[in-house]
C-alpha atoms as a PDB file:
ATOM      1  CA  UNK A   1    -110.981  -2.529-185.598  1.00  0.00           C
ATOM      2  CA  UNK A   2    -108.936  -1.089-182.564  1.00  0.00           C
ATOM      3  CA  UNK A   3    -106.151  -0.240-184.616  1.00  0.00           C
ATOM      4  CA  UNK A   4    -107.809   1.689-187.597  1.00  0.00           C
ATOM      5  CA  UNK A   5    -110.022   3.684-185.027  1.00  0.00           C
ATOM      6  CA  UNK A   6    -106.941   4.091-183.208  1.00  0.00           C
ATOM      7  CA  UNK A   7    -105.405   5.852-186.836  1.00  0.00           C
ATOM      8  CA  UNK A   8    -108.633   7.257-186.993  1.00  0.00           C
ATOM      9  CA  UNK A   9    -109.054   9.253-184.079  1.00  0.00           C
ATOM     10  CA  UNK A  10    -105.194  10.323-184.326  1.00  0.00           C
ATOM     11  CA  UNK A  11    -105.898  11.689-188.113  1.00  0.00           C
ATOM     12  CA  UNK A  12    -109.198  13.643-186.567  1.00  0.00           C
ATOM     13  CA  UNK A  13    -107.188  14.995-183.790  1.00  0.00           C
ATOM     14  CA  UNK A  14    -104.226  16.157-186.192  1.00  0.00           C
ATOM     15  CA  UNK A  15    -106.713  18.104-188.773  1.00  0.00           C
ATOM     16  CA  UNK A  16    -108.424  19.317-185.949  1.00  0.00           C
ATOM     17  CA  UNK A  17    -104.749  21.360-184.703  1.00  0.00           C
ATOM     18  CA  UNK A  18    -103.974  21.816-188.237  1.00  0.00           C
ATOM     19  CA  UNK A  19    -107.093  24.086-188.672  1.00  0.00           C
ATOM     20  CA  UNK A  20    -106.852  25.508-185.262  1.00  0.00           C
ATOM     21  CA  UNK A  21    -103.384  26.646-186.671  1.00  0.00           C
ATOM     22  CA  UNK A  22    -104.627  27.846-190.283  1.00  0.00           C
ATOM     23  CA  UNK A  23    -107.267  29.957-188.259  1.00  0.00           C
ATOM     24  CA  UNK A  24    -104.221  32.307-186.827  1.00  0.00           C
ATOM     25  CA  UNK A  25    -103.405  35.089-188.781  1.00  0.00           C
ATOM     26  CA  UNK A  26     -99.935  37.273-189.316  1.00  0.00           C
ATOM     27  CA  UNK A  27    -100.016  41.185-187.681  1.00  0.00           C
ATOM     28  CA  UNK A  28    -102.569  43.409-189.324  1.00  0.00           C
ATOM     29  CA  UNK A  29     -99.935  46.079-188.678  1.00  0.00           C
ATOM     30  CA  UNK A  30     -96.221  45.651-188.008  1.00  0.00           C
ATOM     31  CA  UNK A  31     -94.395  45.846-185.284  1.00  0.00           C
ATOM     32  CA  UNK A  32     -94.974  44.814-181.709  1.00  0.00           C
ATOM     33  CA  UNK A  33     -98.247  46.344-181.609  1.00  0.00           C
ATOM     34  CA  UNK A  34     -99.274  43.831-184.366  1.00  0.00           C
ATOM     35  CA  UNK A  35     -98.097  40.899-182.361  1.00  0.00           C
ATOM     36  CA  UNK A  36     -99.731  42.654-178.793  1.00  0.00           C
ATOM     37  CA  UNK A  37    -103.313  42.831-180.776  1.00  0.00           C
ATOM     38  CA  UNK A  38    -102.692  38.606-181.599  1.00  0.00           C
ATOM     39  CA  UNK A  39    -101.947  38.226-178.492  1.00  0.00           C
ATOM     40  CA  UNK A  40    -105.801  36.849-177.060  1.00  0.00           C
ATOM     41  CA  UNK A  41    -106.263  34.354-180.279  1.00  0.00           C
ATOM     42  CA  UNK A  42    -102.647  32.875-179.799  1.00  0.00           C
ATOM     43  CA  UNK A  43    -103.622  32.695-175.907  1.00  0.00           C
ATOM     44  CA  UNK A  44    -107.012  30.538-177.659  1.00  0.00           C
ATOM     45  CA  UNK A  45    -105.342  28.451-179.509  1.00  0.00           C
ATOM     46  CA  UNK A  46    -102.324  27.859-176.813  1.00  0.00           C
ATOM     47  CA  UNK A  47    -105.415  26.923-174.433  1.00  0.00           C
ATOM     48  CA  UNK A  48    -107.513  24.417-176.896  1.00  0.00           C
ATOM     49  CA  UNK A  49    -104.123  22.844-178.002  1.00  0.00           C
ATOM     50  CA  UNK A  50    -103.334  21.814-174.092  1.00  0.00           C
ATOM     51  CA  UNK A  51    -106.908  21.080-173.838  1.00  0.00           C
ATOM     52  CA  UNK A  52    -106.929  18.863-177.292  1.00  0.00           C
ATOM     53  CA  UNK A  53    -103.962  17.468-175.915  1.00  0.00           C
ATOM     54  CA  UNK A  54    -105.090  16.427-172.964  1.00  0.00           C
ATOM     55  CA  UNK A  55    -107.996  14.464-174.393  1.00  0.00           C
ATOM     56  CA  UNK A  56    -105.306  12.438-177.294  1.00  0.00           C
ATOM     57  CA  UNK A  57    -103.716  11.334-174.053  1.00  0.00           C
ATOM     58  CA  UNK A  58    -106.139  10.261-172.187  1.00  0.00           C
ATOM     59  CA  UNK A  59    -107.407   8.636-175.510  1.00  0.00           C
ATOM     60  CA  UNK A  60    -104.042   7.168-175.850  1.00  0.00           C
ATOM     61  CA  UNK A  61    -103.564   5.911-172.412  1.00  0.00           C
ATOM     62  CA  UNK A  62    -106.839   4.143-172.776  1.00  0.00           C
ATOM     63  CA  UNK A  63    -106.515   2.506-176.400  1.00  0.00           C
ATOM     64  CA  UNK A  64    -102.971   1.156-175.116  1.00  0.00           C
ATOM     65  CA  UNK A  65    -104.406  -1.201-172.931  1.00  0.00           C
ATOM     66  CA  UNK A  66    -108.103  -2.156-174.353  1.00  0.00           C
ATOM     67  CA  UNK A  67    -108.021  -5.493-176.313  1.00  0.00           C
ATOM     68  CA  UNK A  68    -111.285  -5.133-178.530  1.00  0.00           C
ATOM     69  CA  UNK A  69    -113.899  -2.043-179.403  1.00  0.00           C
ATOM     70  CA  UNK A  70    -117.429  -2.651-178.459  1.00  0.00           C
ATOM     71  CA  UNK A  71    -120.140  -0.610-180.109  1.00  0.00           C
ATOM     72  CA  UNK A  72    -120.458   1.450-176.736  1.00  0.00           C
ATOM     73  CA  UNK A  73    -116.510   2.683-176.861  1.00  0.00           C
ATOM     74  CA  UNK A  74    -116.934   3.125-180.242  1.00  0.00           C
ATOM     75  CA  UNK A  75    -119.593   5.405-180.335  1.00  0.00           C
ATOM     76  CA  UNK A  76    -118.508   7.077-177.563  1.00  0.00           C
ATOM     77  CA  UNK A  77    -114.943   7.557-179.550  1.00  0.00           C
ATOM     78  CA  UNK A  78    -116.952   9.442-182.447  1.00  0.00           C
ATOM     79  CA  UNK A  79    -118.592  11.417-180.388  1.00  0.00           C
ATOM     80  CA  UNK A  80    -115.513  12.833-178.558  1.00  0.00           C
ATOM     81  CA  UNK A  81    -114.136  13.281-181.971  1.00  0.00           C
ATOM     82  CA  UNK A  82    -117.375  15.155-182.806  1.00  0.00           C
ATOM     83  CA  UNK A  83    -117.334  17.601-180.270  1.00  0.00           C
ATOM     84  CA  UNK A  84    -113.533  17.985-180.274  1.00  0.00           C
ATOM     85  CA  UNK A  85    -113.874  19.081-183.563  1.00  0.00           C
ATOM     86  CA  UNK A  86    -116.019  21.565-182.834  1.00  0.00           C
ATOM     87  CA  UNK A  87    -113.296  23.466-180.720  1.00  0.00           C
ATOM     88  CA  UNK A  88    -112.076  25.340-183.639  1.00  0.00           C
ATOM     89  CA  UNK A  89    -115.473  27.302-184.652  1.00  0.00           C
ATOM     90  CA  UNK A  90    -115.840  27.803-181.038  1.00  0.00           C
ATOM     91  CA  UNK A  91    -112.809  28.760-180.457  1.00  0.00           C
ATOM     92  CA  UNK A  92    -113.135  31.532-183.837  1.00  0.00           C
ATOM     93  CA  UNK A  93    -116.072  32.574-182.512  1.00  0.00           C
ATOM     94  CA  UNK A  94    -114.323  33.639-179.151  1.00  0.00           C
ATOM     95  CA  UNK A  95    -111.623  35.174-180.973  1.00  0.00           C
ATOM     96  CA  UNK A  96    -113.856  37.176-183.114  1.00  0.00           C
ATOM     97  CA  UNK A  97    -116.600  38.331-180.389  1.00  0.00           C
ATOM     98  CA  UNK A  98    -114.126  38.296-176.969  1.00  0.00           C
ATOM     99  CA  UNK A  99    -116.905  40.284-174.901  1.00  0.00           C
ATOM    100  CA  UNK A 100    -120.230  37.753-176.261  1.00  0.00           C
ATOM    101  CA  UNK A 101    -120.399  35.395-173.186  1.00  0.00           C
ATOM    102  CA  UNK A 102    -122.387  32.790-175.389  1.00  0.00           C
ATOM    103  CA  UNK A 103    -118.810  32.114-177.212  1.00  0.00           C
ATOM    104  CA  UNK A 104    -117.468  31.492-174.018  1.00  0.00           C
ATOM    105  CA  UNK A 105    -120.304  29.145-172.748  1.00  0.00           C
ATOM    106  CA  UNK A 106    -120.725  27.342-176.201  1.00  0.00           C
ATOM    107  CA  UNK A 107    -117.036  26.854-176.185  1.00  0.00           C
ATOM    108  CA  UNK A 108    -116.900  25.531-172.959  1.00  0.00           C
ATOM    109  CA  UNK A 109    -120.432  23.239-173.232  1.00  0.00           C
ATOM    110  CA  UNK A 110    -118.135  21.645-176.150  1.00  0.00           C
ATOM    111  CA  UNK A 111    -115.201  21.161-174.315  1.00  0.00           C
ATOM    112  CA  UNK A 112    -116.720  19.329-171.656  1.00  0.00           C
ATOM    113  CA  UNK A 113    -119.051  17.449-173.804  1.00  0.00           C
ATOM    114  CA  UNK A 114    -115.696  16.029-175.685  1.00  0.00           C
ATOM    115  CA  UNK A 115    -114.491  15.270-172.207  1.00  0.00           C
ATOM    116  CA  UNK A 116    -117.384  13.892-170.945  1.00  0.00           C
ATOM    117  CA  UNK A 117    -117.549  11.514-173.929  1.00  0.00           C
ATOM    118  CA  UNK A 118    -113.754  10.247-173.279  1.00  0.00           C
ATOM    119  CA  UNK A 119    -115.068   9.792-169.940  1.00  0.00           C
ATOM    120  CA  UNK A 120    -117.997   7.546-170.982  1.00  0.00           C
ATOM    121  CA  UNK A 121    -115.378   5.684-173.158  1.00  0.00           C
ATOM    122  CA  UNK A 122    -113.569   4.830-170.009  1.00  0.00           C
ATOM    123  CA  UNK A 123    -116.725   3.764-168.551  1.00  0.00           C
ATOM    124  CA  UNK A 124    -117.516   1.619-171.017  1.00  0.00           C
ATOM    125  CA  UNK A 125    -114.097  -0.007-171.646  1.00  0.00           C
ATOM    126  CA  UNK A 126    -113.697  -0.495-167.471  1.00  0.00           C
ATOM    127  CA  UNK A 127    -117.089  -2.448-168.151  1.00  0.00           C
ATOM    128  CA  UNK A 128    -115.193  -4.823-170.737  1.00  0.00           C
ATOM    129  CA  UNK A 129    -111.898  -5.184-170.009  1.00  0.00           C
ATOM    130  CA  UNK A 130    -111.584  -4.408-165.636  1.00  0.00           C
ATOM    131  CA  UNK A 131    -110.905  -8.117-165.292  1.00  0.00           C
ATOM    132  CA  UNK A 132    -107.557  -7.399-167.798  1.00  0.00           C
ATOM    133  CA  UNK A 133    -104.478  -7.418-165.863  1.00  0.00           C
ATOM    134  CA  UNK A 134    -102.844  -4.425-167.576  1.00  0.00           C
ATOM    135  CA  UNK A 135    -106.369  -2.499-167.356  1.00  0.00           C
ATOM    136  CA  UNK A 136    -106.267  -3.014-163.881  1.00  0.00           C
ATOM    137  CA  UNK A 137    -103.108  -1.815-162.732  1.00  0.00           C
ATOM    138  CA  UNK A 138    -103.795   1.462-164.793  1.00  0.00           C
ATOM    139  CA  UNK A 139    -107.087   1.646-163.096  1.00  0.00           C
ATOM    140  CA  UNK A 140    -105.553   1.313-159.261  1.00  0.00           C
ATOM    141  CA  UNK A 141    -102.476   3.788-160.404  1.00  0.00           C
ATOM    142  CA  UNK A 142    -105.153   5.969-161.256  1.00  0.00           C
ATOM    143  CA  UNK A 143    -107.125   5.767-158.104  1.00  0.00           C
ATOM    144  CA  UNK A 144    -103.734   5.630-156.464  1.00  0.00           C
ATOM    145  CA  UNK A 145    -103.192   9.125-157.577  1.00  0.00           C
ATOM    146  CA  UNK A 146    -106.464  10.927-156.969  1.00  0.00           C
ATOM    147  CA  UNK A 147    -105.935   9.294-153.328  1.00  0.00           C
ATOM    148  CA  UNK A 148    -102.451  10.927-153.305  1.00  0.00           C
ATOM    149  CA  UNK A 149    -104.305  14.463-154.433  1.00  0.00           C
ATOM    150  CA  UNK A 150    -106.698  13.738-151.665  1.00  0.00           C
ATOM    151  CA  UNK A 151    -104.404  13.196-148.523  1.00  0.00           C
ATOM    152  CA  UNK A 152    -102.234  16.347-149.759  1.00  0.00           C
ATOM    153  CA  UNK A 153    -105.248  18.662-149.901  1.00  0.00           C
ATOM    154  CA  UNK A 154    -106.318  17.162-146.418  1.00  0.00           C
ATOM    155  CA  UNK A 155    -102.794  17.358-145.106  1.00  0.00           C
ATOM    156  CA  UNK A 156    -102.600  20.816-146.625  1.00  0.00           C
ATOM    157  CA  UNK A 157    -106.298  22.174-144.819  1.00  0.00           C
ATOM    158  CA  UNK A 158    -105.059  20.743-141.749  1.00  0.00           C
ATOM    159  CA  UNK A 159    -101.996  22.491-141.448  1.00  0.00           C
ATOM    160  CA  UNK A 160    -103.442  25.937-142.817  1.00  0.00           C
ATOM    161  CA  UNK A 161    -106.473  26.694-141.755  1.00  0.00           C
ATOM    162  CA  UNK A 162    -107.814  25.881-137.997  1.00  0.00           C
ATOM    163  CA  UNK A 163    -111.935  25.910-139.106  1.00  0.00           C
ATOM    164  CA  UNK A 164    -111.914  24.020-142.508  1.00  0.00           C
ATOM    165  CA  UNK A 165    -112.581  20.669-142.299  1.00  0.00           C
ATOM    166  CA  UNK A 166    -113.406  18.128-144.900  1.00  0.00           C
ATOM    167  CA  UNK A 167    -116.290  15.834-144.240  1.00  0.00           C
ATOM    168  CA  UNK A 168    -115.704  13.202-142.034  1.00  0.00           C
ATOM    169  CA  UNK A 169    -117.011  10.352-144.485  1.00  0.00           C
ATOM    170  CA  UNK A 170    -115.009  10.693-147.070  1.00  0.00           C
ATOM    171  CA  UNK A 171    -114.867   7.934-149.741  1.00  0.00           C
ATOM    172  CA  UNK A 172    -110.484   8.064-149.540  1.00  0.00           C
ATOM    173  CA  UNK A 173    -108.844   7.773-146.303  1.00  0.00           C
ATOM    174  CA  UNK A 174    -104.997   8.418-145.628  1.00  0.00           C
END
């Protein structure tokens, strides 16, 4: 089952671009001033793309090292796919209405709903598989890293600024 949802998800995520893309239009009007009125929906679609890419990754990294789907990751799974597919209309509705702050809101309710999902995934695989060996070292590189982040901002508050501190009982220490 791993490997069809795998093909799956990667099929969803590759019709989801493909009508992202189908949604741009050529210049009304030529010239440069055609292309400089595109400008904000190629600036959309530049944005969802990193942001749909960012979520096959993650998607990626974790299917690479699961063994088995349980009904948890796999609902979880459809309902990223769910929401990410909902990026395009939210994304045409931005480009359409740029001043309506519900686009921006709905668009970004989705986004982080298909984030949140991929995060639940992750959750719920961690739950099955932290004993694996190869889930585990991505888990501590992981943690490595966000420690990394950590110490750096720290390092970098302490050296810039003399009256912000970051609480003393922090969760990561240096």
């Amino acid at each position: 089952m791993k490997h069809r949802l795998t093909l799956f998800s990667d099929a969803v995520y590759a019709i989801i671009i493909t009508l992202m893309v189908l949604d741009l239009r050529t210049p009304e009007t030529p010239g440069w001033h055609g292309w400089w009125r595109l400008l904000p929906g190629i600036g959309g679609y530049s944005a969802t793309f990193v942001l749909l890419l960012m979520i096959w990754l993650h998607h990626y990294h974790m299917f690479s090292r699961v063994r088995e789907i349980n009904r948890a990751m796999f609902w979880f799974n459809g309902a990223a796919l769910c929401f990410a597919s909902l990026l395009p209309l939210t994304l045409r509705s931005i480009i359409e209405h740029p001043h309506d702050p519900a686009a921006y809101i709905v668009y970004q309710v989705v986004a982080w709903n298909a984030m949140t999902c991929m995060t639940w995934f992750r959750w719920a695989a961690s739950k099955m598989h932290g004993s694996d060996p190869g889930w585990k070292e991505w888990a501590a590189s992981a943690i490595g890293s966000l420690q990394l982040a950590h110490c750096k901002r720290r390092f970098s508050a302490r050296s810039h600024s003399s009256t912000y501190r970051l609480p003393s009982q922090s969760i990561l220490q240096c």
